[in-house]
N, C-alpha and C. Protein backbone atom coordinates (compact mmCIF):
# COMPACT_ATOMS: atom_id res chain seq x y z
N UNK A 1 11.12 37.81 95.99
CA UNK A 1 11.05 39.27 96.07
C UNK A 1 12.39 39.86 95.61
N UNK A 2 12.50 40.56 95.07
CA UNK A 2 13.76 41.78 94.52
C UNK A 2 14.71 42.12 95.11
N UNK A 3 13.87 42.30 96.70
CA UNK A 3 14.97 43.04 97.55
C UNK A 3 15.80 41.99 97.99
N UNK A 4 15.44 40.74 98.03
CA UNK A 4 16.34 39.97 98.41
C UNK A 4 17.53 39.73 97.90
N UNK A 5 17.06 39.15 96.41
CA UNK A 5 17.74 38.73 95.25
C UNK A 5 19.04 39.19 94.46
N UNK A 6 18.35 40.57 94.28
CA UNK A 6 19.21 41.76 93.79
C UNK A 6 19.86 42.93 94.66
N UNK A 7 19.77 42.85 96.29
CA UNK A 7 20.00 44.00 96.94
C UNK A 7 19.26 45.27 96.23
N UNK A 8 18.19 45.57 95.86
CA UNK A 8 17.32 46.09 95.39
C UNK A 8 16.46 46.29 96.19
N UNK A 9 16.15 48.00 96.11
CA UNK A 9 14.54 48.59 96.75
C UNK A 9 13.86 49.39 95.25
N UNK A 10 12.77 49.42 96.15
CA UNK A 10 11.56 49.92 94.54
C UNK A 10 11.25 51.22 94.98
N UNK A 11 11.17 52.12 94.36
CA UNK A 11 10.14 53.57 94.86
C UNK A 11 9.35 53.93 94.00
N UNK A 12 8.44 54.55 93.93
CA UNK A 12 7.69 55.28 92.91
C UNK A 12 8.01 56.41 93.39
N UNK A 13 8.38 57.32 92.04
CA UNK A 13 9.10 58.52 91.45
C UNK A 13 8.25 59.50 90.83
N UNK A 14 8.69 60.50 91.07
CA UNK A 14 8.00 61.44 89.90
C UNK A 14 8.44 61.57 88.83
N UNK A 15 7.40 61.07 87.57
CA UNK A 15 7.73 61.00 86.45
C UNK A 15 8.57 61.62 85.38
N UNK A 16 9.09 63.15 85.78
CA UNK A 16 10.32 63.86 85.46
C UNK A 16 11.32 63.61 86.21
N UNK A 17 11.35 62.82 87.23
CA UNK A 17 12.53 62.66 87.48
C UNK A 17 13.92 61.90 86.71
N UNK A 18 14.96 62.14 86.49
CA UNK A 18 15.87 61.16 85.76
C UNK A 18 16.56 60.14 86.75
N UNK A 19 17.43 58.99 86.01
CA UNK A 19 17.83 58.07 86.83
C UNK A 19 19.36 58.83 87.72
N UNK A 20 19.73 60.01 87.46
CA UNK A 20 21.33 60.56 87.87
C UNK A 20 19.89 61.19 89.26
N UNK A 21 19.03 61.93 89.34
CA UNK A 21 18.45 62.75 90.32
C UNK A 21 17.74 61.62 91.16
N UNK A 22 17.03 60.45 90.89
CA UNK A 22 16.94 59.57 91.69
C UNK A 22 17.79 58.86 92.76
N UNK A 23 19.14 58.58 91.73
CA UNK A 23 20.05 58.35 92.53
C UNK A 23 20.64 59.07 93.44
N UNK A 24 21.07 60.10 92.84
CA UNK A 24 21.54 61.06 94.34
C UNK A 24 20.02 61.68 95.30
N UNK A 25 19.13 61.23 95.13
CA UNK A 25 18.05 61.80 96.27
C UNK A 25 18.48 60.61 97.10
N UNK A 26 18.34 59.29 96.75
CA UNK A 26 18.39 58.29 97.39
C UNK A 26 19.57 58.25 98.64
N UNK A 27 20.69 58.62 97.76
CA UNK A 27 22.15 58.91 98.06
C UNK A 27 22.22 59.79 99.52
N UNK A 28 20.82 60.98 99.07
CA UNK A 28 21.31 61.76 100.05
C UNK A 28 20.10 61.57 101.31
N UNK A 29 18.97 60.98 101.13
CA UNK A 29 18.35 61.01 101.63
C UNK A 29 18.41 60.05 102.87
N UNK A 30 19.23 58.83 102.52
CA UNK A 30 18.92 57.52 103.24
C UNK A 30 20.93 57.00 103.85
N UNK A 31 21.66 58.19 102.74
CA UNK A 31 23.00 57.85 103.28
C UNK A 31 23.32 56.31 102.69
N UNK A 32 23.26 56.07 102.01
CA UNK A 32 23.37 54.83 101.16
C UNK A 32 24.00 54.73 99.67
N UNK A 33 25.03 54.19 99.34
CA UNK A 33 25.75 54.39 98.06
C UNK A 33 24.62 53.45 97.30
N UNK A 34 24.77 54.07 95.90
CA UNK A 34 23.68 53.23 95.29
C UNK A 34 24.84 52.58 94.07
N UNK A 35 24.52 51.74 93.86
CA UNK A 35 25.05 51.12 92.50
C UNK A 35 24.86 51.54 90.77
N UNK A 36 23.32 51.33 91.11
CA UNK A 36 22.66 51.82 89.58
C UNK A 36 21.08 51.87 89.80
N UNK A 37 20.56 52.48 89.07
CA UNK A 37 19.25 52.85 88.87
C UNK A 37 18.40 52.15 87.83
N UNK A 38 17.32 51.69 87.62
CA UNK A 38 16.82 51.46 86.33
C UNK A 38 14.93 51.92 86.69
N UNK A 39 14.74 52.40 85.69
CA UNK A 39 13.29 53.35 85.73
C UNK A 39 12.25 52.45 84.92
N UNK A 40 11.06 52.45 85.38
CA UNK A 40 9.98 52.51 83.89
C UNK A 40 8.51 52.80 84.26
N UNK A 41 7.71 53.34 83.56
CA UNK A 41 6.67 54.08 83.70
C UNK A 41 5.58 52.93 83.44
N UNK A 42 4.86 52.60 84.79
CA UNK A 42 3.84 51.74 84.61
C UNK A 42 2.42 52.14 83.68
N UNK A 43 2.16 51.66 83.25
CA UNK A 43 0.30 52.08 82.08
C UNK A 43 -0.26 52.97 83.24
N UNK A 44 -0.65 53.24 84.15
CA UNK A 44 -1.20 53.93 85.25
C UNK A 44 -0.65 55.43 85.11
N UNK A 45 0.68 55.52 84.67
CA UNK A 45 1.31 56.36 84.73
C UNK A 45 2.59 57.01 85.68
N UNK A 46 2.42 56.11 86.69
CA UNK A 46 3.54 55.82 87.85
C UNK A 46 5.10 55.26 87.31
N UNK A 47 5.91 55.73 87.50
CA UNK A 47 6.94 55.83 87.44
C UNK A 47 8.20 54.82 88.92
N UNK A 48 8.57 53.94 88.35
CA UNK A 48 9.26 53.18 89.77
C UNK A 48 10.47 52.97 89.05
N UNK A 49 10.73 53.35 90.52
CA UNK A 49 12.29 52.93 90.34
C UNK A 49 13.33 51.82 90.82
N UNK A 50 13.69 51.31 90.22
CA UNK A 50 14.53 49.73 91.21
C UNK A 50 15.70 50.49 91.25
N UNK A 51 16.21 50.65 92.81
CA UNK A 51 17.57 51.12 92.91
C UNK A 51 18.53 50.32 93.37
N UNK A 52 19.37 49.33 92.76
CA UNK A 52 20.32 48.64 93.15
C UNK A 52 21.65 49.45 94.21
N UNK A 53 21.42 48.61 95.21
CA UNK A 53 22.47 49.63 96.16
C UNK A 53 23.95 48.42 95.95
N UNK A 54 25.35 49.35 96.63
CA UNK A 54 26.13 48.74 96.82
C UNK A 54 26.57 47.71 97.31
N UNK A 55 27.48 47.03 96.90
CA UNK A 55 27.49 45.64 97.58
C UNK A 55 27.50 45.27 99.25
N UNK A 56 28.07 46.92 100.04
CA UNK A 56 28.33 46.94 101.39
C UNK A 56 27.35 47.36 101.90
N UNK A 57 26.07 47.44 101.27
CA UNK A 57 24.66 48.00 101.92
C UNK A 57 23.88 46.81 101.68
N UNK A 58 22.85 46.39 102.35
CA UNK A 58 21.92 45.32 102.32
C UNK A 58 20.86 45.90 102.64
N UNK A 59 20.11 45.47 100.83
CA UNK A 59 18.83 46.42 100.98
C UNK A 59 17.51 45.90 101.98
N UNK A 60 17.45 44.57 102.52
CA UNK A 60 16.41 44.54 103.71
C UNK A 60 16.64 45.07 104.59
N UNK A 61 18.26 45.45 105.15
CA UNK A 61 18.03 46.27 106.44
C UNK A 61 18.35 47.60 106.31
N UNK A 62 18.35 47.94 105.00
CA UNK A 62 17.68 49.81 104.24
C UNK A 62 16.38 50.00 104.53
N UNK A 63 15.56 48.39 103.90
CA UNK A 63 14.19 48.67 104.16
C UNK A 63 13.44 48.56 105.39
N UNK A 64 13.99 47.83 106.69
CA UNK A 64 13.53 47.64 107.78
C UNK A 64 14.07 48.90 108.49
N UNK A 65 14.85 49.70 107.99
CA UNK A 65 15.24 51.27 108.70
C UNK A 65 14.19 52.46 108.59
N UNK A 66 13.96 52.24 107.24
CA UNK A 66 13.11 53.25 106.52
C UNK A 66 11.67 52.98 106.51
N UNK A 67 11.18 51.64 107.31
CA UNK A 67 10.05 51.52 107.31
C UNK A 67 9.41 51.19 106.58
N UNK A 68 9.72 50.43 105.02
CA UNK A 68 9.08 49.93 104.18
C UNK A 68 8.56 48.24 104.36
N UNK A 69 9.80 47.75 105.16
CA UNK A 69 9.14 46.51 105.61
C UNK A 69 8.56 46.55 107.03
């Protein structure tokens, strides 16, 4: 899995969103420095985002906060 590997969480985005407004929603939403962003628009039309967080954040216990795991 991703989140392990890469300190990486996934979201699906709204498709106008850019990778600078992803990041700071993330930023502001969850209180979490992010590293970098990378986007791509699945055939469905869904939009996800892998947000690599900082090295001093560990994204399973981002995701066991936020309720994704």
């Amino acid at each position: 899995m991703k989140t392990e590997d890469n300190n990486t969480l996934v979201f699906i985005v709204d498709v106008k969103a850019n990778k600078h407004q992803i990041k700071q929603a993330v930023k502001k939403l969850y209180d979490i420095d992010v590293a970098k962003v990378n986007t791509l628009i699945r055939p469905d039309g869904e939009k996800k985002a892998y947000v690599r967080l900082a090295p001093d954040h560990d994204a399973l216990d981002v995701a066991n906060k936020i309720g994704i795991i």
